[in-house]
ModelCIF file with pLDDT and N, C-alpha, C, O atoms, coordinates in Angstrom:
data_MODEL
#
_entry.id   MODEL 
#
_entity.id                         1 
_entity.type                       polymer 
_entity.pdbx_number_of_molecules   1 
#
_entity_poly.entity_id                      1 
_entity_poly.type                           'polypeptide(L)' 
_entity_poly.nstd_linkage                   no 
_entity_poly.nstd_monomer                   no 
_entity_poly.pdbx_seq_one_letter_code       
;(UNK)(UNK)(UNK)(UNK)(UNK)(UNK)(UNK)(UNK)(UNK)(UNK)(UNK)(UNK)(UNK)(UNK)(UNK)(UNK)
(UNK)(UNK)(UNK)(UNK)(UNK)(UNK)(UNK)(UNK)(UNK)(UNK)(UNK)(UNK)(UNK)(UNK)(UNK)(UNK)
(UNK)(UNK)(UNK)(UNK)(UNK)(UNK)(UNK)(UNK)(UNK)(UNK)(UNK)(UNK)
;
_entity_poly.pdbx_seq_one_letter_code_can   XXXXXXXXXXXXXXXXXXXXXXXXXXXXXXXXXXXXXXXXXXXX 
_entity_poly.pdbx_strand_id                 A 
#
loop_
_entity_poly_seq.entity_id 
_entity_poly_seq.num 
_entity_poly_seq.mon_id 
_entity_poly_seq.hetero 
1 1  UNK n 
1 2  UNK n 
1 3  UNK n 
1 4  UNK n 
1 5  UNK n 
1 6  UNK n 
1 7  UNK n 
1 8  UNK n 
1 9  UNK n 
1 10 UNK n 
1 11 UNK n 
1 12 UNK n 
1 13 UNK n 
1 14 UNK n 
1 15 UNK n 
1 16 UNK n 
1 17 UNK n 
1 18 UNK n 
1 19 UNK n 
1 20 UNK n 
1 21 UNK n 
1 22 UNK n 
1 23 UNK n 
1 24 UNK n 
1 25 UNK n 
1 26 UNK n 
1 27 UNK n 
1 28 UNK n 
1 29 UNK n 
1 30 UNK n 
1 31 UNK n 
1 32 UNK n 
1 33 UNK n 
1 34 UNK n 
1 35 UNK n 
1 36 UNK n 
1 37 UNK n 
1 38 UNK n 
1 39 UNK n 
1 40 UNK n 
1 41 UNK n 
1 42 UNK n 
1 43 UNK n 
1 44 UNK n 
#
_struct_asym.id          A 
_struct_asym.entity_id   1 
#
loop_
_ma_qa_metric.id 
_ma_qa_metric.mode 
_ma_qa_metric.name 
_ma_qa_metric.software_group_id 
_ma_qa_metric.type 
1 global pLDDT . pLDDT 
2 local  pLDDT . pLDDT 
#
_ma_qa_metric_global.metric_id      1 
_ma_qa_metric_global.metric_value   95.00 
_ma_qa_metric_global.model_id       1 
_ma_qa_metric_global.ordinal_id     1 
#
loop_
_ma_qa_metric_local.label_asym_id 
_ma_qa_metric_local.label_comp_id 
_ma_qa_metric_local.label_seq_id 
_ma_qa_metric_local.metric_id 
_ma_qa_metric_local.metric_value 
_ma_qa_metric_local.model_id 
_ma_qa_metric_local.ordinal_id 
A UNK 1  2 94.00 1 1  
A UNK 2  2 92.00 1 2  
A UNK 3  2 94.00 1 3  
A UNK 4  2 95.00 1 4  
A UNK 5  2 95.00 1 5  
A UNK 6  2 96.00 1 6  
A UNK 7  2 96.00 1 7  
A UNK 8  2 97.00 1 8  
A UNK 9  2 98.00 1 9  
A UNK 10 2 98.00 1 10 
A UNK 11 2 98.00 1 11 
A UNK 12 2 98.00 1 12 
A UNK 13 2 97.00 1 13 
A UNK 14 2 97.00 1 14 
A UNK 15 2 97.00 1 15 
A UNK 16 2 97.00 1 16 
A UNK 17 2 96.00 1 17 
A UNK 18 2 98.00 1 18 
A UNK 19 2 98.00 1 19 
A UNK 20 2 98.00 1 20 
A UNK 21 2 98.00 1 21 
A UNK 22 2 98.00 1 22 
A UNK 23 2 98.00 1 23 
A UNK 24 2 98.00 1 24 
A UNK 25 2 98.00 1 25 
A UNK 26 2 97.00 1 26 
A UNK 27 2 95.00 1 27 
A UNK 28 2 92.00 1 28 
A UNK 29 2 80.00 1 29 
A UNK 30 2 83.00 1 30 
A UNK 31 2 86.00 1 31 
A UNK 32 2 89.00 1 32 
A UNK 33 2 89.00 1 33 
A UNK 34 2 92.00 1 34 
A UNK 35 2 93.00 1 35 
A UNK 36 2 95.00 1 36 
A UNK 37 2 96.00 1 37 
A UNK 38 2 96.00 1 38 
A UNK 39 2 97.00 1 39 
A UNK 40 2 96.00 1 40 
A UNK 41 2 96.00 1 41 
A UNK 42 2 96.00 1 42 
A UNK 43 2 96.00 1 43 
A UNK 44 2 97.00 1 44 
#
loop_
_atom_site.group_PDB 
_atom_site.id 
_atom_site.type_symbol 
_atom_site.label_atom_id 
_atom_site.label_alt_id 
_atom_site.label_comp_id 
_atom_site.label_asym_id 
_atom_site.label_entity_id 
_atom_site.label_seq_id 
_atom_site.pdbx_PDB_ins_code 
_atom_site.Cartn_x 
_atom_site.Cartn_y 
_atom_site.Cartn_z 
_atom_site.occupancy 
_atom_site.B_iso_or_equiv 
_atom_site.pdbx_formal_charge 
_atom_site.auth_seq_id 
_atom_site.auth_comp_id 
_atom_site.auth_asym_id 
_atom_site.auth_atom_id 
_atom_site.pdbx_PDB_model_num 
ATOM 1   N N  . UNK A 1 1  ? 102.158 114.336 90.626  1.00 94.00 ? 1  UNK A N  1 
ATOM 2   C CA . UNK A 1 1  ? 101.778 114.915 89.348  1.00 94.00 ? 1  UNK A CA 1 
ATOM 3   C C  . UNK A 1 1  ? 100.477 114.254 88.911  1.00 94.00 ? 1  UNK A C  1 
ATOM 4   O O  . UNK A 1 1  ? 100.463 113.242 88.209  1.00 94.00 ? 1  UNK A O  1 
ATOM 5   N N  . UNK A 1 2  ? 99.372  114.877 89.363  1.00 92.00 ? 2  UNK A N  1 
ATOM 6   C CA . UNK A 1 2  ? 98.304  114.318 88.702  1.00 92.00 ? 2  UNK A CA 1 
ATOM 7   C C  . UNK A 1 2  ? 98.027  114.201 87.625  1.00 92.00 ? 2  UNK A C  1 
ATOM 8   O O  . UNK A 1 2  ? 97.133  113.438 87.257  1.00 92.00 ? 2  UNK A O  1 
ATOM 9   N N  . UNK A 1 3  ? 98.639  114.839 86.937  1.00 94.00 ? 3  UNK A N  1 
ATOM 10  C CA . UNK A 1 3  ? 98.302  114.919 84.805  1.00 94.00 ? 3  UNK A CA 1 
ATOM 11  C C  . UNK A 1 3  ? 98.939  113.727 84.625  1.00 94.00 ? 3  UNK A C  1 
ATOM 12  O O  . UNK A 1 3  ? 98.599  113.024 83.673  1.00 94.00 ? 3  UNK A O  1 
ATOM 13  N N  . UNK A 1 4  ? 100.155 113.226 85.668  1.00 95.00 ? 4  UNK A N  1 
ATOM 14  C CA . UNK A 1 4  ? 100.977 112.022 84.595  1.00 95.00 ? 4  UNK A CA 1 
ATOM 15  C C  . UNK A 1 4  ? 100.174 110.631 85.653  1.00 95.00 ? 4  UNK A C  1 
ATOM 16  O O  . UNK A 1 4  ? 100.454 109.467 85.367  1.00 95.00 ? 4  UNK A O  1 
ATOM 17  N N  . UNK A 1 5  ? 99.370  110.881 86.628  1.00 95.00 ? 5  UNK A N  1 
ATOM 18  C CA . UNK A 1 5  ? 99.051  109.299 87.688  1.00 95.00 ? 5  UNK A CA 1 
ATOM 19  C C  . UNK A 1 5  ? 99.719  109.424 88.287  1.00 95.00 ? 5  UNK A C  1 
ATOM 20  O O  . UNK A 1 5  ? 99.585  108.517 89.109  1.00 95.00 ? 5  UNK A O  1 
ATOM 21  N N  . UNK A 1 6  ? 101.026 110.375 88.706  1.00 96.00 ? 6  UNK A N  1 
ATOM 22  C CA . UNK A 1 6  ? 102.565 109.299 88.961  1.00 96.00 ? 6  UNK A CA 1 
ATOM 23  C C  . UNK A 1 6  ? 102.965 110.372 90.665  1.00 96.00 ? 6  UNK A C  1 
ATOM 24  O O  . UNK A 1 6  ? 102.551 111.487 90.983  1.00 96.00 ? 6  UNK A O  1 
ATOM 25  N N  . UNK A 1 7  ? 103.636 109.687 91.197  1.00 96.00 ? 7  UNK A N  1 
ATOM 26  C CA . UNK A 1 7  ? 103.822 110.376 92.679  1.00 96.00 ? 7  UNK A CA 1 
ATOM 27  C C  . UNK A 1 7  ? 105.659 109.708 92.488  1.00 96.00 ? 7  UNK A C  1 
ATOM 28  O O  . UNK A 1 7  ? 106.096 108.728 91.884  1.00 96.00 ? 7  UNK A O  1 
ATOM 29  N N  . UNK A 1 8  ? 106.401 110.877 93.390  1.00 97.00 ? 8  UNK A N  1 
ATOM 30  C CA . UNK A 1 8  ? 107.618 110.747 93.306  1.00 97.00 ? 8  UNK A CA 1 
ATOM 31  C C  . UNK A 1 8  ? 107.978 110.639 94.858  1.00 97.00 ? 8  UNK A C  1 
ATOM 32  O O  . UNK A 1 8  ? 107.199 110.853 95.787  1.00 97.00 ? 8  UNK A O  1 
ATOM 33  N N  . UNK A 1 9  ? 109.524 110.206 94.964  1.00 98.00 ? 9  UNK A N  1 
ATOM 34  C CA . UNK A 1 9  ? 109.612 110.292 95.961  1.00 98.00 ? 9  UNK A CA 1 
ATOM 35  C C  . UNK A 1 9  ? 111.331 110.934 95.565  1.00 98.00 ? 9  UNK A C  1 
ATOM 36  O O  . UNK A 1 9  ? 111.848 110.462 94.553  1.00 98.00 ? 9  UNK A O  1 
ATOM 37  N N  . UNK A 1 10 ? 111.944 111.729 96.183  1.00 98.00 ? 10 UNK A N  1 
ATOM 38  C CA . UNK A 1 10 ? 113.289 111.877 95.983  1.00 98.00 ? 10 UNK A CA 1 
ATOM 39  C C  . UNK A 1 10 ? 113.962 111.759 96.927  1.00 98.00 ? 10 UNK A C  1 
ATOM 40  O O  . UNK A 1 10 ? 113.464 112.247 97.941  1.00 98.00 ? 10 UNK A O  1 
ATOM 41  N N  . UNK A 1 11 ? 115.320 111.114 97.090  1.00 98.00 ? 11 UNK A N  1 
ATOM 42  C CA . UNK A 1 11 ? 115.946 110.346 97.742  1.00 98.00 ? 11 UNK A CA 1 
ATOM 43  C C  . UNK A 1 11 ? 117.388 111.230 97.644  1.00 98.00 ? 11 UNK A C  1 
ATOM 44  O O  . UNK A 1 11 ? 118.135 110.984 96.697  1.00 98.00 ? 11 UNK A O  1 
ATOM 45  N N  . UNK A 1 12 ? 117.659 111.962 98.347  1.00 98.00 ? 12 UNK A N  1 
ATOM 46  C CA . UNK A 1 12 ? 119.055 112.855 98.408  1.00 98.00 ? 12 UNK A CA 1 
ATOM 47  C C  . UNK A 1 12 ? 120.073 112.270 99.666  1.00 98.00 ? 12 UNK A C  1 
ATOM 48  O O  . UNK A 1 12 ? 119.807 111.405 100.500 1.00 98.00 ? 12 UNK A O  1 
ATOM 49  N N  . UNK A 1 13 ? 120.882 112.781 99.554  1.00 97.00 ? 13 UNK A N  1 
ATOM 50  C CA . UNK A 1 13 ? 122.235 112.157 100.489 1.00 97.00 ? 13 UNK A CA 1 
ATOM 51  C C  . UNK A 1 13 ? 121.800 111.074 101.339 1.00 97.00 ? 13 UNK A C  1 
ATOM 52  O O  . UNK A 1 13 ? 121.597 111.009 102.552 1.00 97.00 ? 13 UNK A O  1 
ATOM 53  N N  . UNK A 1 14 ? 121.712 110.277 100.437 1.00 97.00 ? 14 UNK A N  1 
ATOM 54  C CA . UNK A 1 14 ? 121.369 108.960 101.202 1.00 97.00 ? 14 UNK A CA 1 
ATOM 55  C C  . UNK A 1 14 ? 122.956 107.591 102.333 1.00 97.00 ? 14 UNK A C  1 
ATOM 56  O O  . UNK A 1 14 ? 124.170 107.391 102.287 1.00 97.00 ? 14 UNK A O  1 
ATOM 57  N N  . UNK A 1 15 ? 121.607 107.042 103.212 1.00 97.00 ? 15 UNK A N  1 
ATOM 58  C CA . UNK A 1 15 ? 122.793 106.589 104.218 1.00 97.00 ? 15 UNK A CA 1 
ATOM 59  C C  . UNK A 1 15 ? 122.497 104.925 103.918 1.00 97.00 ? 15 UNK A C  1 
ATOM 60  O O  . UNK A 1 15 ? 121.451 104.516 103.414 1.00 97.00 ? 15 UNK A O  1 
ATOM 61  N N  . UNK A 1 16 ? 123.541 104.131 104.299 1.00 97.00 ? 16 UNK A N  1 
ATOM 62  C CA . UNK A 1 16 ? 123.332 102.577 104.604 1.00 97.00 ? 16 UNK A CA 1 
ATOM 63  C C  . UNK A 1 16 ? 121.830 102.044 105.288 1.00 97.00 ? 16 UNK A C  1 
ATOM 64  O O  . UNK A 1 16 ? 121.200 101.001 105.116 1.00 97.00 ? 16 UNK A O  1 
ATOM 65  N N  . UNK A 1 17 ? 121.565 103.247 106.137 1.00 96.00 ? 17 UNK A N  1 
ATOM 66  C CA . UNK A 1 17 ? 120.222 102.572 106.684 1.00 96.00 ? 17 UNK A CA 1 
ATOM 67  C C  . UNK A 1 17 ? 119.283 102.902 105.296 1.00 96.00 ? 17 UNK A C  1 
ATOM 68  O O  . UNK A 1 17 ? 118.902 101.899 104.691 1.00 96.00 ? 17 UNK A O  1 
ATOM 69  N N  . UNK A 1 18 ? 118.920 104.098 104.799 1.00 98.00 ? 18 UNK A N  1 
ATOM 70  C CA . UNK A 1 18 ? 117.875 103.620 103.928 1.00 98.00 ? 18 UNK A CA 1 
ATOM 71  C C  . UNK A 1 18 ? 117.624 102.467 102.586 1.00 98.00 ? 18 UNK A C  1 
ATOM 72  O O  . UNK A 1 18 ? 117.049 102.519 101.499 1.00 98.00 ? 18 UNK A O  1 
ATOM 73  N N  . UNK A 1 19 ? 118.367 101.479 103.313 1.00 98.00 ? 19 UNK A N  1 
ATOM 74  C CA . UNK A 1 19 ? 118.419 100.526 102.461 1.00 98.00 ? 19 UNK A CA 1 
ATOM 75  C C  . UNK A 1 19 ? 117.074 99.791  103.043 1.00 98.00 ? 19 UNK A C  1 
ATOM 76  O O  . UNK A 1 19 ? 116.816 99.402  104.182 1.00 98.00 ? 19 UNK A O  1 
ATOM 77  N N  . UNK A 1 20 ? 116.231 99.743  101.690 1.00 98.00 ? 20 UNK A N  1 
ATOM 78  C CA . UNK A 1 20 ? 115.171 98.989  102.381 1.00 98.00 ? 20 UNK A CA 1 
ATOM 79  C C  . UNK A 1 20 ? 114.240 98.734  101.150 1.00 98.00 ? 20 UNK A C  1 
ATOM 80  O O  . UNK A 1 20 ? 114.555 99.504  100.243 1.00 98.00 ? 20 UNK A O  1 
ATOM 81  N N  . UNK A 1 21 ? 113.295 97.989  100.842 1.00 98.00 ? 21 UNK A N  1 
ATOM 82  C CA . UNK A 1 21 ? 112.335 98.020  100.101 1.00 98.00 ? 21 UNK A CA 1 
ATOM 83  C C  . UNK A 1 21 ? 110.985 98.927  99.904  1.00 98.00 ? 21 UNK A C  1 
ATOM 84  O O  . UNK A 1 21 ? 109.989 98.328  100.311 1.00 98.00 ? 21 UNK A O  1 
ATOM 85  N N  . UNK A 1 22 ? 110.724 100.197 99.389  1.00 98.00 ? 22 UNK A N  1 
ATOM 86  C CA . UNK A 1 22 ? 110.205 100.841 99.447  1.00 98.00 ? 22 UNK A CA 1 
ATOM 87  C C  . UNK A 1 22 ? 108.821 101.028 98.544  1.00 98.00 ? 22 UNK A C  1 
ATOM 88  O O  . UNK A 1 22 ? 108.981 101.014 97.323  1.00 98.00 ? 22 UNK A O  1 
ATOM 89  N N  . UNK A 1 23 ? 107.395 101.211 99.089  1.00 98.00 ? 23 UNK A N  1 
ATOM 90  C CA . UNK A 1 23 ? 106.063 100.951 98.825  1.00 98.00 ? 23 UNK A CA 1 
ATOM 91  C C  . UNK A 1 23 ? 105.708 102.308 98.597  1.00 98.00 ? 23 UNK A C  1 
ATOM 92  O O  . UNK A 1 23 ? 106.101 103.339 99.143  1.00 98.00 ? 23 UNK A O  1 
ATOM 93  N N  . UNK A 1 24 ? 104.743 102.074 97.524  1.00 98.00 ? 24 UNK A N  1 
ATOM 94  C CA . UNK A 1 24 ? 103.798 103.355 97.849  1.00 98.00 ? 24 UNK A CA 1 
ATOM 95  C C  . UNK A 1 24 ? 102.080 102.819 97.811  1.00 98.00 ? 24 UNK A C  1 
ATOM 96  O O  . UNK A 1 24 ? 101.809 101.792 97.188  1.00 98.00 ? 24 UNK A O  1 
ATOM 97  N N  . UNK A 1 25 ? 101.322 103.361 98.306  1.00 98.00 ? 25 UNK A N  1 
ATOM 98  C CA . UNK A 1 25 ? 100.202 103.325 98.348  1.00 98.00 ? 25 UNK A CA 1 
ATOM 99  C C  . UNK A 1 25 ? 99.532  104.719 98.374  1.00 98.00 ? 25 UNK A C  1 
ATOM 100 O O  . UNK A 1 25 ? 99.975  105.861 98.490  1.00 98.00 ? 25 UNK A O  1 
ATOM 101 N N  . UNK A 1 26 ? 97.972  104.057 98.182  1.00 97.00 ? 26 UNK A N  1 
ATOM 102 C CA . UNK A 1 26 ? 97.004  105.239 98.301  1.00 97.00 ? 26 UNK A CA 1 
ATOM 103 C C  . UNK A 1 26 ? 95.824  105.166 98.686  1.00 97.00 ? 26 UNK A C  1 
ATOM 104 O O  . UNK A 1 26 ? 95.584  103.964 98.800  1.00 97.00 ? 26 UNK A O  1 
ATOM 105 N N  . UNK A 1 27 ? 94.987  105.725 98.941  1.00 95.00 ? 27 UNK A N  1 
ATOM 106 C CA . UNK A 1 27 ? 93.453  106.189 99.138  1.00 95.00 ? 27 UNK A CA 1 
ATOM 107 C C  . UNK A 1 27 ? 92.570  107.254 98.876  1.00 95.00 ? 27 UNK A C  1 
ATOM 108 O O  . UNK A 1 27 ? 92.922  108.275 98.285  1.00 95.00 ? 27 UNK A O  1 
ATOM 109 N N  . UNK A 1 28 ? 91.719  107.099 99.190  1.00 92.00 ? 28 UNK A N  1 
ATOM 110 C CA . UNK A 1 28 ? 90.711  108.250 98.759  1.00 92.00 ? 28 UNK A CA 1 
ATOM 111 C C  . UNK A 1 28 ? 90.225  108.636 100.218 1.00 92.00 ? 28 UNK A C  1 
ATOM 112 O O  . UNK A 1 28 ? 90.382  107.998 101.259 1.00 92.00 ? 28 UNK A O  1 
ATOM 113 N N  . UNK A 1 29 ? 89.619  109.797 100.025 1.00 80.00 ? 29 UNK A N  1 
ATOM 114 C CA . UNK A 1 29 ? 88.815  110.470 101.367 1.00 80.00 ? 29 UNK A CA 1 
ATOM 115 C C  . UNK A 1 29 ? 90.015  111.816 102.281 1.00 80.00 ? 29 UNK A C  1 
ATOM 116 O O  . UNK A 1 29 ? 91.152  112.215 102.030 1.00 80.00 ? 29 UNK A O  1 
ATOM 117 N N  . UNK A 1 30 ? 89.197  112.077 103.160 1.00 83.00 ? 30 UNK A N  1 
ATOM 118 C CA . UNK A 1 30 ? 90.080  113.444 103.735 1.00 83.00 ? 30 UNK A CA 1 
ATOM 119 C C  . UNK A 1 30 ? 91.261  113.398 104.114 1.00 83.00 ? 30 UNK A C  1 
ATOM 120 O O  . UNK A 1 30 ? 91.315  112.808 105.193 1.00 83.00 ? 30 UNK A O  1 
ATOM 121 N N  . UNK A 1 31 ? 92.278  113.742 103.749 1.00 86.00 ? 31 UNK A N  1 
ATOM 122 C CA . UNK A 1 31 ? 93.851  113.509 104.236 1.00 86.00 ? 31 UNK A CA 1 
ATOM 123 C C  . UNK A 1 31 ? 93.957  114.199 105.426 1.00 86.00 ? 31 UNK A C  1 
ATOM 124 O O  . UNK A 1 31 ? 93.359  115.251 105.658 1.00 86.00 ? 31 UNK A O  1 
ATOM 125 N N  . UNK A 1 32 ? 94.694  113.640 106.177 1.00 89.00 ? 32 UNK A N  1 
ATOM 126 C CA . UNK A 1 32 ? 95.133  114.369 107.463 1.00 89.00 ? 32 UNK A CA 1 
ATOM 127 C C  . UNK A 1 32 ? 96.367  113.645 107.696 1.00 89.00 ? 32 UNK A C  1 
ATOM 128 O O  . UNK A 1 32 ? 96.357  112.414 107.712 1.00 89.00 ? 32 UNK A O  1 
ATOM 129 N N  . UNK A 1 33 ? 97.467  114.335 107.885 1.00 89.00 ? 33 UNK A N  1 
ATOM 130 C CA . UNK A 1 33 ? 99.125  114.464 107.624 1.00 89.00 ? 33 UNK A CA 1 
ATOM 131 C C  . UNK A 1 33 ? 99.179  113.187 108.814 1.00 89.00 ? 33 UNK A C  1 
ATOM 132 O O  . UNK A 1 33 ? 99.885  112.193 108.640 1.00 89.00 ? 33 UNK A O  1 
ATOM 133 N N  . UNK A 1 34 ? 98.226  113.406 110.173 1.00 92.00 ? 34 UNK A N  1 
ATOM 134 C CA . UNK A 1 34 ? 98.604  112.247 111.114 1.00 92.00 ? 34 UNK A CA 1 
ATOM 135 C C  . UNK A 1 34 ? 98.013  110.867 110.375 1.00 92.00 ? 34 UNK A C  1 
ATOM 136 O O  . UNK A 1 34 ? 98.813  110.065 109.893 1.00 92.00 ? 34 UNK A O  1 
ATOM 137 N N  . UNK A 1 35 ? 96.803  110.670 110.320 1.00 93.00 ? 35 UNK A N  1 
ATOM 138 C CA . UNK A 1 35 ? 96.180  109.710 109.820 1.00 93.00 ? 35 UNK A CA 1 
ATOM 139 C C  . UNK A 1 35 ? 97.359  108.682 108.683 1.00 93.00 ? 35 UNK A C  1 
ATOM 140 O O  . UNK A 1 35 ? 97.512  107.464 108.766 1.00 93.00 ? 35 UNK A O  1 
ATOM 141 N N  . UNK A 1 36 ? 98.069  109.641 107.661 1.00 95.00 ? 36 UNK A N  1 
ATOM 142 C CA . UNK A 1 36 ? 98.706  109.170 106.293 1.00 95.00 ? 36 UNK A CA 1 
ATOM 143 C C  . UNK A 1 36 ? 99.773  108.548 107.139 1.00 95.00 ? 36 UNK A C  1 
ATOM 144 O O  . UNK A 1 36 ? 100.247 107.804 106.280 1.00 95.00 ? 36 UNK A O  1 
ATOM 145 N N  . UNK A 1 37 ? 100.459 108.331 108.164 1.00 96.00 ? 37 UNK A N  1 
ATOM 146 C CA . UNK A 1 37 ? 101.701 108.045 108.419 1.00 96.00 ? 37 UNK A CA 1 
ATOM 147 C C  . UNK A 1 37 ? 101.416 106.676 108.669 1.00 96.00 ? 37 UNK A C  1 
ATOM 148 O O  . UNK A 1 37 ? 102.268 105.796 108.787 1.00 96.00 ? 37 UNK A O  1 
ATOM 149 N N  . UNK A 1 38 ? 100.048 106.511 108.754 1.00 96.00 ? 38 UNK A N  1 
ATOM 150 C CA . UNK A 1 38 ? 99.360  104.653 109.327 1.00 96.00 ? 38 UNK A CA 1 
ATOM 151 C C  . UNK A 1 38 ? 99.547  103.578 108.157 1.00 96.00 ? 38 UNK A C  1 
ATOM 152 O O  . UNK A 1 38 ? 98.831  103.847 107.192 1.00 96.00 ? 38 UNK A O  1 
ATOM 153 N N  . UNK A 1 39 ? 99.999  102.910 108.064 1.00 97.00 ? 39 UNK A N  1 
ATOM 154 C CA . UNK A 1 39 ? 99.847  102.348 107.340 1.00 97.00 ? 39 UNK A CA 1 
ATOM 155 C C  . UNK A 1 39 ? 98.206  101.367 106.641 1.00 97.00 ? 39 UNK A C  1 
ATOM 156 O O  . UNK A 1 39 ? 97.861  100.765 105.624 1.00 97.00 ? 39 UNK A O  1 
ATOM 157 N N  . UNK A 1 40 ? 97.447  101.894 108.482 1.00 96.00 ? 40 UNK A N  1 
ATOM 158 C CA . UNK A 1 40 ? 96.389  100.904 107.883 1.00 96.00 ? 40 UNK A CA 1 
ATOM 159 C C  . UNK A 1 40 ? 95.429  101.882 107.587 1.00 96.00 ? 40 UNK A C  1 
ATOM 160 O O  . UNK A 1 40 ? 94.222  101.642 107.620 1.00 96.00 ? 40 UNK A O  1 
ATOM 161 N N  . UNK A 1 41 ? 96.056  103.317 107.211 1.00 96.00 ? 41 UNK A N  1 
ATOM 162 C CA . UNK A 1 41 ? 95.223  104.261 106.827 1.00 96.00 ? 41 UNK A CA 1 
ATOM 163 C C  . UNK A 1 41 ? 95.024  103.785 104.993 1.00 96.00 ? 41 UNK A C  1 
ATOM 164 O O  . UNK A 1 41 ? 94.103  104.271 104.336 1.00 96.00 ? 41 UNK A O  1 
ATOM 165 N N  . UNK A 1 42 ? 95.797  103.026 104.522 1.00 96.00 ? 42 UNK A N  1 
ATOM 166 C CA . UNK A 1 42 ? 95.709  103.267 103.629 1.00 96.00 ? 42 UNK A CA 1 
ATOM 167 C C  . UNK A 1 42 ? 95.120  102.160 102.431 1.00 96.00 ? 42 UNK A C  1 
ATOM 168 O O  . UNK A 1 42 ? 95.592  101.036 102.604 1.00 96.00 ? 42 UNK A O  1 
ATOM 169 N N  . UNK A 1 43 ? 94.175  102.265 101.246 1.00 96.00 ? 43 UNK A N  1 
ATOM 170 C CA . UNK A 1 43 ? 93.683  100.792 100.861 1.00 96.00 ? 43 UNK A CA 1 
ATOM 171 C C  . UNK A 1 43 ? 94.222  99.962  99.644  1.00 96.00 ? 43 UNK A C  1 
ATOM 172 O O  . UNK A 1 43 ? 93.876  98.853  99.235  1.00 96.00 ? 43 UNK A O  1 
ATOM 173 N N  . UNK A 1 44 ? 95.192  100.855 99.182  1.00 97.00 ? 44 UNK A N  1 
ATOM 174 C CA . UNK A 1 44 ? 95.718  100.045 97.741  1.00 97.00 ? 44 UNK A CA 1 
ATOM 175 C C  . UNK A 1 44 ? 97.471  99.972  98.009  1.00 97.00 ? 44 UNK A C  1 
ATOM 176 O O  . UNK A 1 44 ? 98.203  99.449  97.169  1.00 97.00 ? 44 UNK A O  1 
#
């Protein structure tokens, strides 16, 4: 939601494994769906 800053993530029928500590980050410049999965794609 760009009007609010805010990015969601929703979490439905969840299992024991997604127990984990979960990040978000971001960047600027051309997205490409492979590139985003890198983590060192990304700078904040």
């Amino acid at each position: 939601d760009n009007a609010k800053n805010t990015t969601y993530l929703q979490l439905n029928s969840q299992k024991p494994e997604d127990t984990a500590i979960y990040y978000c980050a971001a960047r600027t410049g051309v997205y490409n769906p492979s590139n985003a999965r890198r983590s060192s794609w990304y700078e904040y």
